[in-house]
C-alpha atoms as a PDB file:
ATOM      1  CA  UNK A   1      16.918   2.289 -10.906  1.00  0.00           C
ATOM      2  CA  UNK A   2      19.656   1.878  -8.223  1.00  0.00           C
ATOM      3  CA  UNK A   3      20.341   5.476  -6.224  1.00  0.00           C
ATOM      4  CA  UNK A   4      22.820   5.674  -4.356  1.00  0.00           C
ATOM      5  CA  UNK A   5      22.063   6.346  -0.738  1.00  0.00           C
ATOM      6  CA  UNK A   6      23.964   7.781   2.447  1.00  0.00           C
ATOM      7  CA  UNK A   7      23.750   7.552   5.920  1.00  0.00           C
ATOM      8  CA  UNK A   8      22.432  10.991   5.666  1.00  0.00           C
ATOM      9  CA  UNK A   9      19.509  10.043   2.970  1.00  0.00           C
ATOM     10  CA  UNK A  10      18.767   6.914   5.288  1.00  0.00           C
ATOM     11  CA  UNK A  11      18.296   9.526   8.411  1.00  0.00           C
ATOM     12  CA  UNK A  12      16.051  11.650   6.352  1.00  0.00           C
ATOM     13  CA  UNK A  13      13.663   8.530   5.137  1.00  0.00           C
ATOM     14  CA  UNK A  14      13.832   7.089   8.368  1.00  0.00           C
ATOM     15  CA  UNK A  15      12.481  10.021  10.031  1.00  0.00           C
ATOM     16  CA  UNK A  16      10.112  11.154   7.102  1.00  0.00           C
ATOM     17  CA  UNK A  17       8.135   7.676   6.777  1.00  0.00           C
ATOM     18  CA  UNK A  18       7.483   8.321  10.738  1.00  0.00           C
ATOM     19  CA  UNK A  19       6.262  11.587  10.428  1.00  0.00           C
ATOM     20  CA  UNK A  20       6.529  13.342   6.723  1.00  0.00           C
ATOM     21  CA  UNK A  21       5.489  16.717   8.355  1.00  0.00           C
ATOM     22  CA  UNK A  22       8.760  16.883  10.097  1.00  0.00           C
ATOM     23  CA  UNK A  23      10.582  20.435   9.804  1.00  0.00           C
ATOM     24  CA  UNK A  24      13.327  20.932   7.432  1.00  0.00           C
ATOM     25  CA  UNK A  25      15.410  22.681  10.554  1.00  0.00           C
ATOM     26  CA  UNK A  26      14.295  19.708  12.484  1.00  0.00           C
ATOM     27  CA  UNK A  27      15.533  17.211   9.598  1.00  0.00           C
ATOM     28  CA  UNK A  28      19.036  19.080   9.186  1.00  0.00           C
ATOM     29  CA  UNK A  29      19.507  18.919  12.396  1.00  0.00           C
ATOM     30  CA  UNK A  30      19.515  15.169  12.888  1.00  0.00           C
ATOM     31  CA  UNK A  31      21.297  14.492  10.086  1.00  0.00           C
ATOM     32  CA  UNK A  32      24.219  17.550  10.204  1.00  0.00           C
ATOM     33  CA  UNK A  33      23.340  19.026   7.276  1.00  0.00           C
ATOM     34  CA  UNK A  34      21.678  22.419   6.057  1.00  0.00           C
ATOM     35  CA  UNK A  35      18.108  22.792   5.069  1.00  0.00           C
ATOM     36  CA  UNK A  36      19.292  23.557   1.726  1.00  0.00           C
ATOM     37  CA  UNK A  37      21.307  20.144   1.257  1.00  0.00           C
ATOM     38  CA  UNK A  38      18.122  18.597   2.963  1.00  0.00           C
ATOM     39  CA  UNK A  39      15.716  19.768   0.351  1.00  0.00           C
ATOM     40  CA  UNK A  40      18.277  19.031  -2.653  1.00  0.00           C
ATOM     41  CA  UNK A  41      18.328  15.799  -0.991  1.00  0.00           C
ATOM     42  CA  UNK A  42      14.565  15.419  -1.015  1.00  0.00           C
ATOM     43  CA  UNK A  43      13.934  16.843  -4.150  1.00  0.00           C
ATOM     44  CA  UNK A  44      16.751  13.921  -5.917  1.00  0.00           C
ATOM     45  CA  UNK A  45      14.943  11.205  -3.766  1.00  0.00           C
ATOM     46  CA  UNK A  46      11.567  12.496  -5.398  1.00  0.00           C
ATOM     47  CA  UNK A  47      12.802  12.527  -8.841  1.00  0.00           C
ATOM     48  CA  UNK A  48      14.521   9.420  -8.400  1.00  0.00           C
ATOM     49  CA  UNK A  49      11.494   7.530  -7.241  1.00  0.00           C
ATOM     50  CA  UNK A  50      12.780   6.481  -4.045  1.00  0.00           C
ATOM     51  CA  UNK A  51      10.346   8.527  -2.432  1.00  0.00           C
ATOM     52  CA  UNK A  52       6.853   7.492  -4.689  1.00  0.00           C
ATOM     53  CA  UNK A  53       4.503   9.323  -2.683  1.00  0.00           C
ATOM     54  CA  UNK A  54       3.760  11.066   0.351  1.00  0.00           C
ATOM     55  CA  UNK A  55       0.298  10.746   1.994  1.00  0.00           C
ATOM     56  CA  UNK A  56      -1.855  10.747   5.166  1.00  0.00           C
ATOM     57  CA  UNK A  57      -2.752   8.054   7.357  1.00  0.00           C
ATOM     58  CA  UNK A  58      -6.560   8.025   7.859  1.00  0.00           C
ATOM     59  CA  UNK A  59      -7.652   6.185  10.708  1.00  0.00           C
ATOM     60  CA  UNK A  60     -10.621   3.606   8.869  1.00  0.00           C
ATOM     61  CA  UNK A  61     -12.875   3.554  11.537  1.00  0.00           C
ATOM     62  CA  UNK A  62     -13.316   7.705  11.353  1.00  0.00           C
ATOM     63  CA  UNK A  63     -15.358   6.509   7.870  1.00  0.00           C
ATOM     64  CA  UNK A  64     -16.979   3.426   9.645  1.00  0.00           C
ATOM     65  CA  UNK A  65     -14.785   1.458   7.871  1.00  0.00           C
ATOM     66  CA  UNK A  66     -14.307  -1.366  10.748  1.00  0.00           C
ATOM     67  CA  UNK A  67     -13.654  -4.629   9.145  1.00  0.00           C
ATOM     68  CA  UNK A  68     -10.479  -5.138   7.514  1.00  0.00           C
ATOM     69  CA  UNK A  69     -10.414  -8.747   5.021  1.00  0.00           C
ATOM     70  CA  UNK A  70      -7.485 -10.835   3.847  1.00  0.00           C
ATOM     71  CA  UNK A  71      -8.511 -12.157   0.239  1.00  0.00           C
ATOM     72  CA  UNK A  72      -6.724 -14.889  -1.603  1.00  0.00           C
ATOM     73  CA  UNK A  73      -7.818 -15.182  -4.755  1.00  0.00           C
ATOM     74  CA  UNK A  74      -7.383 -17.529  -6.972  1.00  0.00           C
ATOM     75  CA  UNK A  75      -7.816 -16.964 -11.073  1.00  0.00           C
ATOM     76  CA  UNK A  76      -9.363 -19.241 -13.597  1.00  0.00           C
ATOM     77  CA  UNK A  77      -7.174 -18.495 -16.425  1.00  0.00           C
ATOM     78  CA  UNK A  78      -3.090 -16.534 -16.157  1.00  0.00           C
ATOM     79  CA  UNK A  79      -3.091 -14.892 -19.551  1.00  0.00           C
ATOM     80  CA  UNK A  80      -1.098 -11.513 -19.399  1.00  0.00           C
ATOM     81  CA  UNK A  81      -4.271 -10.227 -20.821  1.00  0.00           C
ATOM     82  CA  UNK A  82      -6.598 -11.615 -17.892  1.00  0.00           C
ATOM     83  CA  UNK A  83      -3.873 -10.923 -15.554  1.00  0.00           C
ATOM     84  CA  UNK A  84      -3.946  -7.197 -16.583  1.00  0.00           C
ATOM     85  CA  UNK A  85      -7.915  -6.925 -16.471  1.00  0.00           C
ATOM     86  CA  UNK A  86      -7.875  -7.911 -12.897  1.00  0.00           C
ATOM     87  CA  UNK A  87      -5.357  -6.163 -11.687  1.00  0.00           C
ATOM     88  CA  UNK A  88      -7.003  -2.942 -13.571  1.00  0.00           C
ATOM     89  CA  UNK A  89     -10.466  -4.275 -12.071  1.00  0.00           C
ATOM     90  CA  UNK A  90      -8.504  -3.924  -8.834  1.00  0.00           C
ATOM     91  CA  UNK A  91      -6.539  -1.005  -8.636  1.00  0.00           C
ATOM     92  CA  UNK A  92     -10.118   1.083  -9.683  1.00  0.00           C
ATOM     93  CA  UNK A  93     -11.812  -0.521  -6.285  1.00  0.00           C
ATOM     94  CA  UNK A  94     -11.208   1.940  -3.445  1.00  0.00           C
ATOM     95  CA  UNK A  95     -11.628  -0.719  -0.964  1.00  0.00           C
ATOM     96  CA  UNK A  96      -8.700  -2.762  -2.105  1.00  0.00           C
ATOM     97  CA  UNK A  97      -6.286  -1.474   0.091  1.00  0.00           C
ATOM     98  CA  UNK A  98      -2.877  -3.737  -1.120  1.00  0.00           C
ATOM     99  CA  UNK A  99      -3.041  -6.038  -3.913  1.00  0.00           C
ATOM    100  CA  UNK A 100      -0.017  -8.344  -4.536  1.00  0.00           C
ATOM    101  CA  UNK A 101       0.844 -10.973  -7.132  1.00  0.00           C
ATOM    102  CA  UNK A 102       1.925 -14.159  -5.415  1.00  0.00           C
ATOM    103  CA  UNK A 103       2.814 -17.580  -5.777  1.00  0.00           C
ATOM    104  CA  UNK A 104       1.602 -20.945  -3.924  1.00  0.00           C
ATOM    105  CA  UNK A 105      -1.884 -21.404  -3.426  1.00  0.00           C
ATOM    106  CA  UNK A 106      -3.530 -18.099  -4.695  1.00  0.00           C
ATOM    107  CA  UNK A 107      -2.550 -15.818  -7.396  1.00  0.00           C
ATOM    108  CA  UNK A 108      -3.453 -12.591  -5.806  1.00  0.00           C
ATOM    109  CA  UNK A 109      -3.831 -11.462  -2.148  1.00  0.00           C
ATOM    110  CA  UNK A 110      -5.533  -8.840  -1.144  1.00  0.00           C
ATOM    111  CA  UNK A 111      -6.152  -6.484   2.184  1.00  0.00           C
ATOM    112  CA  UNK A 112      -9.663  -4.439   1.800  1.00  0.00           C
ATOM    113  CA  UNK A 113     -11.845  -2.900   3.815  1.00  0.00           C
ATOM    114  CA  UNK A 114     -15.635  -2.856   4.882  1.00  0.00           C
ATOM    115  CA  UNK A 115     -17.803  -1.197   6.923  1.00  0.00           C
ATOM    116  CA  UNK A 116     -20.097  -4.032   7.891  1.00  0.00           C
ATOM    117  CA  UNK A 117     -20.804  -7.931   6.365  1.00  0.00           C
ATOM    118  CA  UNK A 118     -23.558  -6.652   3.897  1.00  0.00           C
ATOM    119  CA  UNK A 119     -20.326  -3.864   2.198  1.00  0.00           C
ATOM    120  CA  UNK A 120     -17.909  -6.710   2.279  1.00  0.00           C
ATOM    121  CA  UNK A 121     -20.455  -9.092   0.162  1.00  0.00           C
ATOM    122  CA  UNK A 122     -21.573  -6.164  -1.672  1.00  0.00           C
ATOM    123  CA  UNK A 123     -17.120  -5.477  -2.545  1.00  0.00           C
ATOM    124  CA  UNK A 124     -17.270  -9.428  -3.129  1.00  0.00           C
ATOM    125  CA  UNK A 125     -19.894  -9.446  -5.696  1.00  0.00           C
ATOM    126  CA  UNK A 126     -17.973  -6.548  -7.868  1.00  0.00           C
ATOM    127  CA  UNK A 127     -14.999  -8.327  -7.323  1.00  0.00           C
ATOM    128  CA  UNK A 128     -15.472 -11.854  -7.960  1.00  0.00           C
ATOM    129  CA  UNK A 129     -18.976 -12.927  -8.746  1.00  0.00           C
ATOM    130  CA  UNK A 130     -18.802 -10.828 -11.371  1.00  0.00           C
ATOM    131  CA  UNK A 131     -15.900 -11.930 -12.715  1.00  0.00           C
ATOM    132  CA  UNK A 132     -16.111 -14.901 -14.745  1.00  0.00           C
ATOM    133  CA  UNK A 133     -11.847 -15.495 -14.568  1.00  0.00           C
ATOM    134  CA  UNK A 134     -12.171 -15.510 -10.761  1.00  0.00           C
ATOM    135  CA  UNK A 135     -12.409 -19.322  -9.793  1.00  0.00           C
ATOM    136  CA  UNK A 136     -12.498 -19.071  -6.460  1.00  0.00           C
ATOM    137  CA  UNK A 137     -11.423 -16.446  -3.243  1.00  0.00           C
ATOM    138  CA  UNK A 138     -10.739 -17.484   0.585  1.00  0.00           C
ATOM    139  CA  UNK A 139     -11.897 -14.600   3.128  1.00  0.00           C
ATOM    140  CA  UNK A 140     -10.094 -13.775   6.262  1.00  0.00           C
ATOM    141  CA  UNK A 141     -11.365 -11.400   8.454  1.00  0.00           C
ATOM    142  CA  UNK A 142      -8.917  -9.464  10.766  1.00  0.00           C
ATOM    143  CA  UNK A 143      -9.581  -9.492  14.022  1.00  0.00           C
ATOM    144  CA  UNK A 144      -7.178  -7.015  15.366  1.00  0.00           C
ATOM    145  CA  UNK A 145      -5.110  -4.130  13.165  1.00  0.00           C
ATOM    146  CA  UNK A 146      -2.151  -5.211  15.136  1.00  0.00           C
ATOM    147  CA  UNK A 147       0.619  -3.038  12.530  1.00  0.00           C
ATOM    148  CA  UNK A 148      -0.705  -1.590   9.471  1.00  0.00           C
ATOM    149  CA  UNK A 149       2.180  -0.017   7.336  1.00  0.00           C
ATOM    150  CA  UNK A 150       4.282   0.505   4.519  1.00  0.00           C
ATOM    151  CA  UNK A 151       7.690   1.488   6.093  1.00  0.00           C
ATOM    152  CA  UNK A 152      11.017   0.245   4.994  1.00  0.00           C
ATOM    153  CA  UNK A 153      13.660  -0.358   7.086  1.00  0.00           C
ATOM    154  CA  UNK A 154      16.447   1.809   6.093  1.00  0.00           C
END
């Protein structure tokens, strides 16, 4: 769907993907505009599906979640149908924080996270050795969280 966007909308994402509890007086006001024409504004990126969601940031390590992991995995067999079942096997894992579909060496990369070793072998096992399609998956572990987002430069 292409929407078209002004240098007004690009203010308003800009400052909302910093901080989405921003004020609609505070929004207005650094893009010129009413708080009306803000929140028809909002409401027609919403619908449009330029904005998809809007959600908190927890920090991981509030849930002992300390280990972030960098999985490349790599699939026995590409059928749309096997495809589908792991990216459904995926998508149901709360640890699996980004999944994408890539090309080169793996067919799937994935960010998760683990509280300790024994929770990341524990997430590998209902992952992958329990998956007979999975041929093989390469592990990195982050050392640092150096950036974590999603923002997009508008």
């Amino acid at each position: 769907m292409n929407v078209e966007i002004d240098d007004s909308d690009r203010i308003i994402l800009q400052a909302i993907q910093v901080d989405r509890r921003i004020g609609l007086d505070a929004l207005a006001d650094s893009c010129g505009l009413s708080v009306p024409s803000v929140q028809r504004r909002l409401k027609r990126l919403k619908d449009t599906g330029v904005i998809q969601r809007e959600v908190a940031i927890l920090n991981p390590s509030s849930f002992d979640y300390n280990m972030t992991f960098i999985v490349m995995v790599e699939l026995e067999r590409e059928s749309l149908q096997q495809l589908d079942l792991f990216r459904k096997r995926v998508k149901a894992e709360p640890q699996v924080q980004q999944c994408y579909y890539v090309t080169g060496d793996a067919d799937f990369i994935l960010v998760c996270t683990a509280q300790d070793m024994q929770d990341f072998e524990a997430l590998t096992h209902r992952l992958f050795f329990e998956n007979s399609n999975v041929r093989r998956f390469r592990t990195s572990v982050a050392m640092e969280r150096t950036k974590v987002g999603l923002s997009i430069p508008v």
